[in-house]
PDB file of N, CA and C in Angstrom:
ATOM      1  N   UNK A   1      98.903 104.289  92.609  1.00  0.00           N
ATOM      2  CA  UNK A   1     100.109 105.084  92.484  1.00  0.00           C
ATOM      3  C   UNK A   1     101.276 104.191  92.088  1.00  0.00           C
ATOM      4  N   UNK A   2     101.891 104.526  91.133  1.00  0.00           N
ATOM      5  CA  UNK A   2     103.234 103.777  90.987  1.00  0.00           C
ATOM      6  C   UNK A   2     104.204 104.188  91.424  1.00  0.00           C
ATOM      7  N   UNK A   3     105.108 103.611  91.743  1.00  0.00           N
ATOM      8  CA  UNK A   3     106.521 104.150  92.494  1.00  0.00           C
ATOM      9  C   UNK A   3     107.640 104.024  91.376  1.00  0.00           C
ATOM     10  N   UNK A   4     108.532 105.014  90.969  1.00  0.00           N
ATOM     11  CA  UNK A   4     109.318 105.399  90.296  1.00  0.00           C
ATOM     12  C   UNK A   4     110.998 105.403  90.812  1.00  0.00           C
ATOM     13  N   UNK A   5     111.805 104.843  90.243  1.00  0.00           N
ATOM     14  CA  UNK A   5     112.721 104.355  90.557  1.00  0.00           C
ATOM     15  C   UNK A   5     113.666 105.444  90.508  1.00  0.00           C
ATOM     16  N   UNK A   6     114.523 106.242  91.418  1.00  0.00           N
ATOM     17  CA  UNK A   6     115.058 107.333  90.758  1.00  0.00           C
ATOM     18  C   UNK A   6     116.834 106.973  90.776  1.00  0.00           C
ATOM     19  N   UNK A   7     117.365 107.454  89.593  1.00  0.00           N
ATOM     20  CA  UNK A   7     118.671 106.993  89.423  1.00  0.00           C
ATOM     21  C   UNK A   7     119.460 107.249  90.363  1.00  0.00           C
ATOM     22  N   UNK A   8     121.041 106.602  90.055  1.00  0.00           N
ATOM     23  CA  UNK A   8     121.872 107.033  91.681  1.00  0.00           C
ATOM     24  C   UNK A   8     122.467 108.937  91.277  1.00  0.00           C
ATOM     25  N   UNK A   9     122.296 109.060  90.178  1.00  0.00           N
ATOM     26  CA  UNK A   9     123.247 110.695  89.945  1.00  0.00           C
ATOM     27  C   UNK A   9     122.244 111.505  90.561  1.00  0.00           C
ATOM     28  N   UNK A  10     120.801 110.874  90.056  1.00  0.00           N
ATOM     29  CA  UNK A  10     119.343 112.258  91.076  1.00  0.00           C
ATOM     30  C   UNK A  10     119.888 111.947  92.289  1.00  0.00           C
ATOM     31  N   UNK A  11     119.272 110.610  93.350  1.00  0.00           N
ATOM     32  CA  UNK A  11     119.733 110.568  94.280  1.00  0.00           C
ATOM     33  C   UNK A  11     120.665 111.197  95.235  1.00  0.00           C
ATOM     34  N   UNK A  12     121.964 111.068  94.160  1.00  0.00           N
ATOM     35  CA  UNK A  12     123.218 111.712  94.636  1.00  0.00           C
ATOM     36  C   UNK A  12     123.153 113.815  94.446  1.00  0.00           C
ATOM     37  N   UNK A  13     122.321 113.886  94.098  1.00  0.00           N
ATOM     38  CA  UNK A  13     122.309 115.188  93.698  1.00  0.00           C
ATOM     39  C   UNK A  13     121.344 115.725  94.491  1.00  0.00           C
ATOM     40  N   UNK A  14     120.297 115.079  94.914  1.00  0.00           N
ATOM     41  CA  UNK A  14     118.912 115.030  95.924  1.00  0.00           C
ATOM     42  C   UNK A  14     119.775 115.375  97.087  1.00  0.00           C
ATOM     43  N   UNK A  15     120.691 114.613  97.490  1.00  0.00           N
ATOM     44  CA  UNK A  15     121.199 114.513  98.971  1.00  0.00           C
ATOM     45  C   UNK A  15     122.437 115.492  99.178  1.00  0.00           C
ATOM     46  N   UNK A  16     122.747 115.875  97.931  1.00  0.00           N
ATOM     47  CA  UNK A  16     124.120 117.251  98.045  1.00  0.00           C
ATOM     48  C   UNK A  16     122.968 118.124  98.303  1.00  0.00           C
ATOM     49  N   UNK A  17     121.502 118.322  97.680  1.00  0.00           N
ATOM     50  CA  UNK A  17     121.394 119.880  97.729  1.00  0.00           C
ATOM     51  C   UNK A  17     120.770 120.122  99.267  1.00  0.00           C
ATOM     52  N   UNK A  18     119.951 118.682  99.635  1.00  0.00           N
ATOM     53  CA  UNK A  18     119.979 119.088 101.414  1.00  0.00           C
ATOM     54  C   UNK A  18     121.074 118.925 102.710  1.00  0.00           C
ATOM     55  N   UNK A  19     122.260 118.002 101.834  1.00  0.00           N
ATOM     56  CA  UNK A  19     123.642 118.629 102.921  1.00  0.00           C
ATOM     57  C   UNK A  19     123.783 119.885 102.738  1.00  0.00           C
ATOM     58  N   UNK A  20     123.673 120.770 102.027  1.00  0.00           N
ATOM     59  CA  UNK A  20     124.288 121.869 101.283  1.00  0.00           C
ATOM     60  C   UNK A  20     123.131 123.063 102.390  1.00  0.00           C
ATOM     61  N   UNK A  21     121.703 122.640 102.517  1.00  0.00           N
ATOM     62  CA  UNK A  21     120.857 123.621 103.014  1.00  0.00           C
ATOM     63  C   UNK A  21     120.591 123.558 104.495  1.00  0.00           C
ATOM     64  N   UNK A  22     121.094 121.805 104.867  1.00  0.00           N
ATOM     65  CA  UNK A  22     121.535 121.581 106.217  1.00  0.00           C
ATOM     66  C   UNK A  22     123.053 122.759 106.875  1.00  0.00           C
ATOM     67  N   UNK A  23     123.690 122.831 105.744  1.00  0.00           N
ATOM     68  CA  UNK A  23     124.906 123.533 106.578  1.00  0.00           C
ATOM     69  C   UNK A  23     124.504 124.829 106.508  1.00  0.00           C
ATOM     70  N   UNK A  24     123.513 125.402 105.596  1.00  0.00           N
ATOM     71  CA  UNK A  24     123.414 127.047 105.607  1.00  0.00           C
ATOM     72  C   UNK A  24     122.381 127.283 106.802  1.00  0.00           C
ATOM     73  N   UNK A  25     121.415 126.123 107.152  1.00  0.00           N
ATOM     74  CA  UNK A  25     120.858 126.530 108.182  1.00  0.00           C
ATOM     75  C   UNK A  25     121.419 126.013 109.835  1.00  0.00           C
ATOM     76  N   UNK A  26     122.283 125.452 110.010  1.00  0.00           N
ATOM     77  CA  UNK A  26     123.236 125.603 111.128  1.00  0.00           C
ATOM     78  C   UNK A  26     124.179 126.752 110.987  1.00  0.00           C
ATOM     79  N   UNK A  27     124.547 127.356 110.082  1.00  0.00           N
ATOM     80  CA  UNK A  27     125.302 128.699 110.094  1.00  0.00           C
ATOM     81  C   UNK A  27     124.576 129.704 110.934  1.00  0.00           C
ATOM     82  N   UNK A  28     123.460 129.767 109.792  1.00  0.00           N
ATOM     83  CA  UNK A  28     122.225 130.905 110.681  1.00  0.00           C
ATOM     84  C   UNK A  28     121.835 130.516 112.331  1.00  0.00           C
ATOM     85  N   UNK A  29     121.685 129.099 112.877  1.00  0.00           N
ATOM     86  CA  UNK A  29     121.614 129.052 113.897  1.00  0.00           C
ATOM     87  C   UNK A  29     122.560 129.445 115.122  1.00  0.00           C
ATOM     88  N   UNK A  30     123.871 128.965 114.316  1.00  0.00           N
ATOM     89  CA  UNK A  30     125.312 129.202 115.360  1.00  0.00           C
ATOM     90  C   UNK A  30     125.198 130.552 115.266  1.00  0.00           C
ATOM     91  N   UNK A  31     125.013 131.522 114.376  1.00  0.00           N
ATOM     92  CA  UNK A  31     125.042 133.051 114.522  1.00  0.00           C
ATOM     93  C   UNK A  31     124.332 133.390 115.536  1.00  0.00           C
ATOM     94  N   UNK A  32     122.992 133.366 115.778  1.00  0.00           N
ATOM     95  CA  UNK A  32     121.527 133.325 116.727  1.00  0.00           C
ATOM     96  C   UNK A  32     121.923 133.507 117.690  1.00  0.00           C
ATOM     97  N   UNK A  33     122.652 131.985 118.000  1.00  0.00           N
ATOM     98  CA  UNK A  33     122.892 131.312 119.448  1.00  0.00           C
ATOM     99  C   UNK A  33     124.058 131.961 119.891  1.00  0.00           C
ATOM    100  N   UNK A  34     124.815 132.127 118.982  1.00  0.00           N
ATOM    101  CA  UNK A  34     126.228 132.622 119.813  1.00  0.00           C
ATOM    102  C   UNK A  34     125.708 134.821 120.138  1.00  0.00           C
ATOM    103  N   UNK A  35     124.919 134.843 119.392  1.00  0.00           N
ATOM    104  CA  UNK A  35     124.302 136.362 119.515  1.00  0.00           C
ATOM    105  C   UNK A  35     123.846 136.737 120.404  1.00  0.00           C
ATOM    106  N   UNK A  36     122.532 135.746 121.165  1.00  0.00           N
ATOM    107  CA  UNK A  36     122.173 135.808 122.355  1.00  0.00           C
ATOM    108  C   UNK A  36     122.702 135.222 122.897  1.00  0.00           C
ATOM    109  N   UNK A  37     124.141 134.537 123.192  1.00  0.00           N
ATOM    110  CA  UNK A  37     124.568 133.970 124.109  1.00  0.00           C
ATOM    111  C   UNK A  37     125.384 135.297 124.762  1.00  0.00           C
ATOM    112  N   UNK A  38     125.637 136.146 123.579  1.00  0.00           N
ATOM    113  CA  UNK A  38     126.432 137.546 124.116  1.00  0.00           C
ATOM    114  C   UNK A  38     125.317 137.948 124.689  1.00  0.00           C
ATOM    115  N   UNK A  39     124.200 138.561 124.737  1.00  0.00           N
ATOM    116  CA  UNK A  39     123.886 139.425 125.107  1.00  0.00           C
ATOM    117  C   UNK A  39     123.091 138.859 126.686  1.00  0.00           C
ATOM    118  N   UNK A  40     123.389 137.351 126.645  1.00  0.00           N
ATOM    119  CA  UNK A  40     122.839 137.470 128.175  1.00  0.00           C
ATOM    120  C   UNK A  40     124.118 137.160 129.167  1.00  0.00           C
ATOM    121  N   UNK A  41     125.327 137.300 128.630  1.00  0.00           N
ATOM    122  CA  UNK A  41     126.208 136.527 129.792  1.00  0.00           C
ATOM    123  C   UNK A  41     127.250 137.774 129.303  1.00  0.00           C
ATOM    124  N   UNK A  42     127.142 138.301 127.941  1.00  0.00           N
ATOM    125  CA  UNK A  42     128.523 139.558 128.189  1.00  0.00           C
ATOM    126  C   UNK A  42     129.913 138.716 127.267  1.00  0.00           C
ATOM    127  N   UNK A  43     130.086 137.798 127.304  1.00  0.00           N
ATOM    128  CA  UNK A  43     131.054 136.640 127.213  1.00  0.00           C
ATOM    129  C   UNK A  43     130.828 136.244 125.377  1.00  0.00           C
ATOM    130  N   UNK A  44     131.824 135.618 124.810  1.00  0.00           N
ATOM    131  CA  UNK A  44     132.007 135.414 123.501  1.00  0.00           C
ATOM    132  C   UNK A  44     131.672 133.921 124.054  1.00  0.00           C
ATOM    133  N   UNK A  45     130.914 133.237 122.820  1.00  0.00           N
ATOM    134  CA  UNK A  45     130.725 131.613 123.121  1.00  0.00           C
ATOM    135  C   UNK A  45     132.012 131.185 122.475  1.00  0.00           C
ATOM    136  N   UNK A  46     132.239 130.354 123.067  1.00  0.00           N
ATOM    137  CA  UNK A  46     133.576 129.327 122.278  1.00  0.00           C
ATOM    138  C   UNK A  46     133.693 128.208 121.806  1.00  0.00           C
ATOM    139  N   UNK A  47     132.036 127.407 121.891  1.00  0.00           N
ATOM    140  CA  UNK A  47     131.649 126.295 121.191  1.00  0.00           C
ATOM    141  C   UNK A  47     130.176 126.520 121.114  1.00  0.00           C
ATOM    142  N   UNK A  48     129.994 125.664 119.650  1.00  0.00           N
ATOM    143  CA  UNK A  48     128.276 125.064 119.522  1.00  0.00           C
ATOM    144  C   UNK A  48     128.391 123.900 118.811  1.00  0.00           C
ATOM    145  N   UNK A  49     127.524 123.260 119.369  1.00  0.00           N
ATOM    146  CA  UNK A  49     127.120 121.848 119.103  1.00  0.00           C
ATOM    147  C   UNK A  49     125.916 121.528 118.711  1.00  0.00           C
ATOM    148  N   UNK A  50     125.359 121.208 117.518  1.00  0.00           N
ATOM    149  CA  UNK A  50     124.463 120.792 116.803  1.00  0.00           C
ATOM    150  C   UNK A  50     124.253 119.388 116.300  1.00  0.00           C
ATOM    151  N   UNK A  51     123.324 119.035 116.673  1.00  0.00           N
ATOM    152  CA  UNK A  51     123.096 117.311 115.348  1.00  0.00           C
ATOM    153  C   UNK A  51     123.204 117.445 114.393  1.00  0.00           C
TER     154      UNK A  51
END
């Protein structure tokens, strides 16, 4: 197998499109969490914290 050198603009373009799918899937999570956080305590959440 040879290993292929990939330029810095792919690179840089590689790593926007999974910041980009990292933040749409913490959206969907904070929705979830703050959804069932209503429905077991009654209460609006007022923070979430994610890695």
């Amino acid at each position: 197998m040879e290993k292929t050198k990939i330029t810095h603009k792919e690179a840089l373009a590689k790593f926007q499109v999974a910041k980009n799918k990292k933040r749409e899937c913490l959206k969907q999570l904070e929705k979830s969490m703050k959804e069932i956080y209503k429905e077991h305590t009654g209460k609006e959440a007022e923070n979430f914290f994610a890695l």
